[in-house]
PDB file of N, CA and C in Angstrom:
ATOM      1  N   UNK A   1     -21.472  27.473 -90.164  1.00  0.00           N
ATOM      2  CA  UNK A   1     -20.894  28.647 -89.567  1.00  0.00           C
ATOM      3  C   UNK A   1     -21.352  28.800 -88.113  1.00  0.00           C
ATOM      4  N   UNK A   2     -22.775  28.135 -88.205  1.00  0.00           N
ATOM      5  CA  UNK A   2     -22.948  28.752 -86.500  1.00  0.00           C
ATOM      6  C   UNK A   2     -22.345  27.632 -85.535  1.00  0.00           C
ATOM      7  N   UNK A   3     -22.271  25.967 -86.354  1.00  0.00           N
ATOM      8  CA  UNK A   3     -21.781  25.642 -85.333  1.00  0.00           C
ATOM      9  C   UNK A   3     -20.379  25.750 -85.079  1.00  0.00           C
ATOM     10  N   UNK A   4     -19.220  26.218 -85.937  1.00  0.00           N
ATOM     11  CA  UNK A   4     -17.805  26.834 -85.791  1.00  0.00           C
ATOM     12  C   UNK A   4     -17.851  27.595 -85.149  1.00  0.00           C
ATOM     13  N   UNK A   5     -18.674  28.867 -85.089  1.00  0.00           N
ATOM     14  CA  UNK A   5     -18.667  30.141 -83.996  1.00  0.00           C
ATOM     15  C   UNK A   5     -18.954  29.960 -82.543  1.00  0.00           C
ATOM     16  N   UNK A   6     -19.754  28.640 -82.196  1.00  0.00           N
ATOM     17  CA  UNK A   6     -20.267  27.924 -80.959  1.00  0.00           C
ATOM     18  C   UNK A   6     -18.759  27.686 -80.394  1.00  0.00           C
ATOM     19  N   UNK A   7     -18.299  26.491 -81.507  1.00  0.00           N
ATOM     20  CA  UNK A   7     -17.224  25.775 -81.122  1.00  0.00           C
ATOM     21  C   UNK A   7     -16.173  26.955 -81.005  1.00  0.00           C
ATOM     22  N   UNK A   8     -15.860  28.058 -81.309  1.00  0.00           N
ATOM     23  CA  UNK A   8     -14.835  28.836 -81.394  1.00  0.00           C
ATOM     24  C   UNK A   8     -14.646  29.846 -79.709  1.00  0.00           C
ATOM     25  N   UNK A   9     -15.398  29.955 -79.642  1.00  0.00           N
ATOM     26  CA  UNK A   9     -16.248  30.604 -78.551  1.00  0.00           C
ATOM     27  C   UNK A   9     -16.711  29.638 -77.185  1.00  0.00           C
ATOM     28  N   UNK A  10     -16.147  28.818 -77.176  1.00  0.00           N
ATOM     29  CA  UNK A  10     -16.055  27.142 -76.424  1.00  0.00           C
ATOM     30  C   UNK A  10     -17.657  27.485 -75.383  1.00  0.00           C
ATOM     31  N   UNK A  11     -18.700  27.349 -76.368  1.00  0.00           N
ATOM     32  CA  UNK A  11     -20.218  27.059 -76.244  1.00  0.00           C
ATOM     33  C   UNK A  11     -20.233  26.175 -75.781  1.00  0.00           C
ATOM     34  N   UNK A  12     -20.715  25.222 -75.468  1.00  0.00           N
ATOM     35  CA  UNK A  12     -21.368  23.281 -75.215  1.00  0.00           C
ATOM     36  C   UNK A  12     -22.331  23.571 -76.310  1.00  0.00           C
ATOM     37  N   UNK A  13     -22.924  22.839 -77.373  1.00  0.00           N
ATOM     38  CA  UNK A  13     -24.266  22.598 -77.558  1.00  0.00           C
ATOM     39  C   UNK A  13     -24.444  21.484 -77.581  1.00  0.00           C
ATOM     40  N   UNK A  14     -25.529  21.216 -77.984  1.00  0.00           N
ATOM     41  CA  UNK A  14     -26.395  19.544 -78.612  1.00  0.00           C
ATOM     42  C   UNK A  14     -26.819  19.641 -79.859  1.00  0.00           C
ATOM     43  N   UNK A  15     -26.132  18.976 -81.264  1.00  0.00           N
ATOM     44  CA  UNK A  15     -26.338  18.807 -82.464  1.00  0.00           C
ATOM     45  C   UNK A  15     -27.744  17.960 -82.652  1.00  0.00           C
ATOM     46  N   UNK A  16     -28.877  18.310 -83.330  1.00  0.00           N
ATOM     47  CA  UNK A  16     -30.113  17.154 -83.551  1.00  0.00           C
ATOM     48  C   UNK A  16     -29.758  17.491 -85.282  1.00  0.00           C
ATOM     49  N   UNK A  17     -29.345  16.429 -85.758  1.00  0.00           N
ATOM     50  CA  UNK A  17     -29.501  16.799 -87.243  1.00  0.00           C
ATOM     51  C   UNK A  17     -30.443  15.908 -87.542  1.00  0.00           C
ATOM     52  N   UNK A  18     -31.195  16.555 -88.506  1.00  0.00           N
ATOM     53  CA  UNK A  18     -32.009  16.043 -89.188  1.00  0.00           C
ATOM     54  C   UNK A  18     -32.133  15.014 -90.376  1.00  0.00           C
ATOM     55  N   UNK A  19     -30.629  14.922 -90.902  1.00  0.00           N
ATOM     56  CA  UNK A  19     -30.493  14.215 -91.607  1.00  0.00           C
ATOM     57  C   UNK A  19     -30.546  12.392 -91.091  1.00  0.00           C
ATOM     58  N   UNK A  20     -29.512  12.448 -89.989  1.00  0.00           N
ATOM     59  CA  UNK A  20     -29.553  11.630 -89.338  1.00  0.00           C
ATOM     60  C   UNK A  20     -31.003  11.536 -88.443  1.00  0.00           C
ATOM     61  N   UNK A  21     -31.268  12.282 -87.820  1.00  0.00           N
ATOM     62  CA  UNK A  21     -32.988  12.409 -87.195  1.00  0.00           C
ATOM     63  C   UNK A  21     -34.158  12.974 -87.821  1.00  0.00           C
ATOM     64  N   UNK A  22     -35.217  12.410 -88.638  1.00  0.00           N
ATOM     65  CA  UNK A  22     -35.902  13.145 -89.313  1.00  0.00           C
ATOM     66  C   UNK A  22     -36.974  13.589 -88.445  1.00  0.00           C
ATOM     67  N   UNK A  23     -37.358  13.101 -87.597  1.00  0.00           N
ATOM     68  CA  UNK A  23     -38.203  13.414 -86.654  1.00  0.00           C
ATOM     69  C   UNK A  23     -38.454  14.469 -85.953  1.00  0.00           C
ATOM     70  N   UNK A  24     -36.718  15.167 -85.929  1.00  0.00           N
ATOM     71  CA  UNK A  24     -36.833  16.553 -85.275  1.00  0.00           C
ATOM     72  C   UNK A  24     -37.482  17.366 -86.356  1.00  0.00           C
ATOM     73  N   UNK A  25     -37.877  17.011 -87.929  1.00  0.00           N
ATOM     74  CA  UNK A  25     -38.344  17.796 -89.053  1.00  0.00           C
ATOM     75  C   UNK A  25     -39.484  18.144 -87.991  1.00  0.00           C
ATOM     76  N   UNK A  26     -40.644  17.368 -87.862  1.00  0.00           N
ATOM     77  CA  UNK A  26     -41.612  17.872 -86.973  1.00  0.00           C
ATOM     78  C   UNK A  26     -41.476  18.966 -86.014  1.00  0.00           C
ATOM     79  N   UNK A  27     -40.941  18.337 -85.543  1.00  0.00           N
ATOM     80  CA  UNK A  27     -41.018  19.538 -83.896  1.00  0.00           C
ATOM     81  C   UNK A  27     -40.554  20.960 -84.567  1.00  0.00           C
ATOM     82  N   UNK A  28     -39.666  21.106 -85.510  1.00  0.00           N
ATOM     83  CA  UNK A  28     -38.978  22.152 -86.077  1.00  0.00           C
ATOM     84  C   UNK A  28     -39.993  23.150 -86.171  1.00  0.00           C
ATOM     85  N   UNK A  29     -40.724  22.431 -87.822  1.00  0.00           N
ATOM     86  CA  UNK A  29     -42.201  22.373 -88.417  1.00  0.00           C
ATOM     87  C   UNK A  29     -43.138  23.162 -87.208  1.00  0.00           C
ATOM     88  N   UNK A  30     -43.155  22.369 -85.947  1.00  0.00           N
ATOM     89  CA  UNK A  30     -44.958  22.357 -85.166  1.00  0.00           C
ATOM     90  C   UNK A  30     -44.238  23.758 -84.381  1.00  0.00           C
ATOM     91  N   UNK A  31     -42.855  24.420 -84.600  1.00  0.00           N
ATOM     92  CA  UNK A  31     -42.831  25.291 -83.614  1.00  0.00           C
ATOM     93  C   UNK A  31     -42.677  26.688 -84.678  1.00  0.00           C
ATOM     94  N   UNK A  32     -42.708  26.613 -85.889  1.00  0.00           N
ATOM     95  CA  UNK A  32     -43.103  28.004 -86.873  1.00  0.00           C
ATOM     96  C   UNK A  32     -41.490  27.662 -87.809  1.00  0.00           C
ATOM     97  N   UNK A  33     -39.721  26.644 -87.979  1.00  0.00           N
ATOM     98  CA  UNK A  33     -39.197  26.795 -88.570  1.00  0.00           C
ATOM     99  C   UNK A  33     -39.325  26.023 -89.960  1.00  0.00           C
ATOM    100  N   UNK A  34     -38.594  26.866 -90.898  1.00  0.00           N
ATOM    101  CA  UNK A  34     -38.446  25.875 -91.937  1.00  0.00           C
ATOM    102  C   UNK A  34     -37.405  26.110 -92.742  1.00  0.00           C
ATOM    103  N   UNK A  35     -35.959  26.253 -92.046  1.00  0.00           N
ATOM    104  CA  UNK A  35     -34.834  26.647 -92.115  1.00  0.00           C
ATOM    105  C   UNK A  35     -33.938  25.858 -91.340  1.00  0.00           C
ATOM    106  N   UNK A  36     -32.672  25.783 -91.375  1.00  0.00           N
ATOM    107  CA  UNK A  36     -31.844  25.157 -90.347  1.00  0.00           C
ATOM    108  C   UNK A  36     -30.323  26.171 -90.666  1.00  0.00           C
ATOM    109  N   UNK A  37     -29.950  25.761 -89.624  1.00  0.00           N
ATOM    110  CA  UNK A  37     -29.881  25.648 -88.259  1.00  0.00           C
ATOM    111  C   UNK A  37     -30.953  26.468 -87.789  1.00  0.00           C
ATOM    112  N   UNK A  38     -31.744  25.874 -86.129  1.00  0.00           N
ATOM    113  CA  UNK A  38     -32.341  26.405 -85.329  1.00  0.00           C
ATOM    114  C   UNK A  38     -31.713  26.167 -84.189  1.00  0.00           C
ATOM    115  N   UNK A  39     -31.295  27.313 -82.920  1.00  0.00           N
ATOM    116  CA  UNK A  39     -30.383  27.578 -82.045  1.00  0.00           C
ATOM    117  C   UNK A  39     -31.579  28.343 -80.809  1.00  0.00           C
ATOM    118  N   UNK A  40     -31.601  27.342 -80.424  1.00  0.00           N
ATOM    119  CA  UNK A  40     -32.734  27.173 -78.779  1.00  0.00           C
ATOM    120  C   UNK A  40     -31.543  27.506 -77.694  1.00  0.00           C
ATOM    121  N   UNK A  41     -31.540  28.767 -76.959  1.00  0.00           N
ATOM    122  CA  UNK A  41     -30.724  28.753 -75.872  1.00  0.00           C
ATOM    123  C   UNK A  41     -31.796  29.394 -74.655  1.00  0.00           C
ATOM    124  N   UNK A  42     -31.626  28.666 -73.444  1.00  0.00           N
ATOM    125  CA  UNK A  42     -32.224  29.088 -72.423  1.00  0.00           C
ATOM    126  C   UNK A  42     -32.317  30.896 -72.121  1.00  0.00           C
ATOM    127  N   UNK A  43     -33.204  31.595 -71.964  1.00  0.00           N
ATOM    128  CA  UNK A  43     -33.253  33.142 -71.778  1.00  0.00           C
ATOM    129  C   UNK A  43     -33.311  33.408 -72.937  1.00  0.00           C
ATOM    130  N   UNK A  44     -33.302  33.238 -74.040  1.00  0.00           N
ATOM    131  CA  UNK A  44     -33.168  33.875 -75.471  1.00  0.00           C
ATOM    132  C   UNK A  44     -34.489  32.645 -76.329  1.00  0.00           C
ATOM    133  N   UNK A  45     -35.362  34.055 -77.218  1.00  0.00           N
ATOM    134  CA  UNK A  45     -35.910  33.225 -78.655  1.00  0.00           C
ATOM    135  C   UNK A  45     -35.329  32.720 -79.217  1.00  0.00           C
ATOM    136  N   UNK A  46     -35.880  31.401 -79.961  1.00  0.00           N
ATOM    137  CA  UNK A  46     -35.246  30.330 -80.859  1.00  0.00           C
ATOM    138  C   UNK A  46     -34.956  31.349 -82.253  1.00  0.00           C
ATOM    139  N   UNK A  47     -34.231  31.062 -82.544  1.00  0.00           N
ATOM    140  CA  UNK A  47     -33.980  31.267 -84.044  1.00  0.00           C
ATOM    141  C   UNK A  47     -33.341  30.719 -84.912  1.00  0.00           C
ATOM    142  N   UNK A  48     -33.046  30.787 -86.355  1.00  0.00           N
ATOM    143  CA  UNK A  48     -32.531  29.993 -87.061  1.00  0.00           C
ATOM    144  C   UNK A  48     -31.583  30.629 -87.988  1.00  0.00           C
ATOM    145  N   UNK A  49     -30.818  30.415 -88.823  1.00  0.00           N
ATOM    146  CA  UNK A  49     -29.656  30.626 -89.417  1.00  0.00           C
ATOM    147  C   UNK A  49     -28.740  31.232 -88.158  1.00  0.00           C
ATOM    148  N   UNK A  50     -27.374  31.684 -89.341  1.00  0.00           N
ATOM    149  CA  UNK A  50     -26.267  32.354 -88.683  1.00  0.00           C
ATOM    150  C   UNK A  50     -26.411  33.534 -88.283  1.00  0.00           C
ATOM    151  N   UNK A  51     -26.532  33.667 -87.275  1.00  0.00           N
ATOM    152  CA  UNK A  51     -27.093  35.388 -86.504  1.00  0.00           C
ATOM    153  C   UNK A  51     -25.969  35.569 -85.197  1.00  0.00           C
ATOM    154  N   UNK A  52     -24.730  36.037 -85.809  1.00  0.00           N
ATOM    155  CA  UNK A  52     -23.828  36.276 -84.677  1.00  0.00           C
ATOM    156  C   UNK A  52     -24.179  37.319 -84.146  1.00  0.00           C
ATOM    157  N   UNK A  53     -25.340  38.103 -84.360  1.00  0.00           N
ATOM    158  CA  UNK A  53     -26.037  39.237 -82.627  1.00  0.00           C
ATOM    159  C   UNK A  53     -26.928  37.860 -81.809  1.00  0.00           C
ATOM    160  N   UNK A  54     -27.051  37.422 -82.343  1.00  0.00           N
ATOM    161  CA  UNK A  54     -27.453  36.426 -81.187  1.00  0.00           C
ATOM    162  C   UNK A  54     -26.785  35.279 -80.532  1.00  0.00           C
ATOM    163  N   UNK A  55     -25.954  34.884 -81.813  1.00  0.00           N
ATOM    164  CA  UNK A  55     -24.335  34.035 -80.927  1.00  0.00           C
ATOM    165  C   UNK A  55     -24.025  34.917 -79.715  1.00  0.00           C
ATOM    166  N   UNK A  56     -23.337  35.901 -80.388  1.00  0.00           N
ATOM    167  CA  UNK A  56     -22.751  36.552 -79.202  1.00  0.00           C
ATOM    168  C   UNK A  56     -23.257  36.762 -77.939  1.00  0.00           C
ATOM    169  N   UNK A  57     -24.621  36.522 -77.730  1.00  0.00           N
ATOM    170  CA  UNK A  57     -25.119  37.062 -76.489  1.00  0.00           C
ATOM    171  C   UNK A  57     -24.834  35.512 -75.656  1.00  0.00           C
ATOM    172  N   UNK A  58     -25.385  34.566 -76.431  1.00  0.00           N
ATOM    173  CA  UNK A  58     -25.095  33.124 -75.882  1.00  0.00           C
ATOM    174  C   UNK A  58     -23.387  32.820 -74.991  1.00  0.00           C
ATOM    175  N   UNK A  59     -22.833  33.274 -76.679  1.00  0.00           N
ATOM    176  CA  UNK A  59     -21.456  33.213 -75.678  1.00  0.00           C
ATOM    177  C   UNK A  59     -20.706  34.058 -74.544  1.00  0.00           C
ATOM    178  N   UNK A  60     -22.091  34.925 -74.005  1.00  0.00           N
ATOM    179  CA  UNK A  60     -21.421  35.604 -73.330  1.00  0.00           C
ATOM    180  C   UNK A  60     -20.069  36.681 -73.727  1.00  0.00           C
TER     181      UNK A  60
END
């Protein structure tokens, strides 16, 4: 859902999946998540799941 609402809302992001990258498990891990999606946008806290009050601010 969050990445449809990105794409709907013509966002840019960068997908790191984990399935395909397990490595990002770490960094996820060493920064407090243990959930996915996590949605890192410049000016805004990281957070994770579907949180369209915080989409929305991204998409402007």
């Amino acid at each position: 859902m969050t990445k449809r609402f990105l794409s709907e809302h013509n966002v840019e992001f960068e997908e790191r999946n984990i399935n395909q990258n397990p490595e990002y498990v770490s960094y996820l891990r060493d920064h407090g998540f243990q959930a996915v999606p996590v949605v890192e946008a410049q000016g805004l806290p990281a957070f994770y799941g579907f949180r369209p009050d915080q989409l929305t601010k991204i998409a402007g």
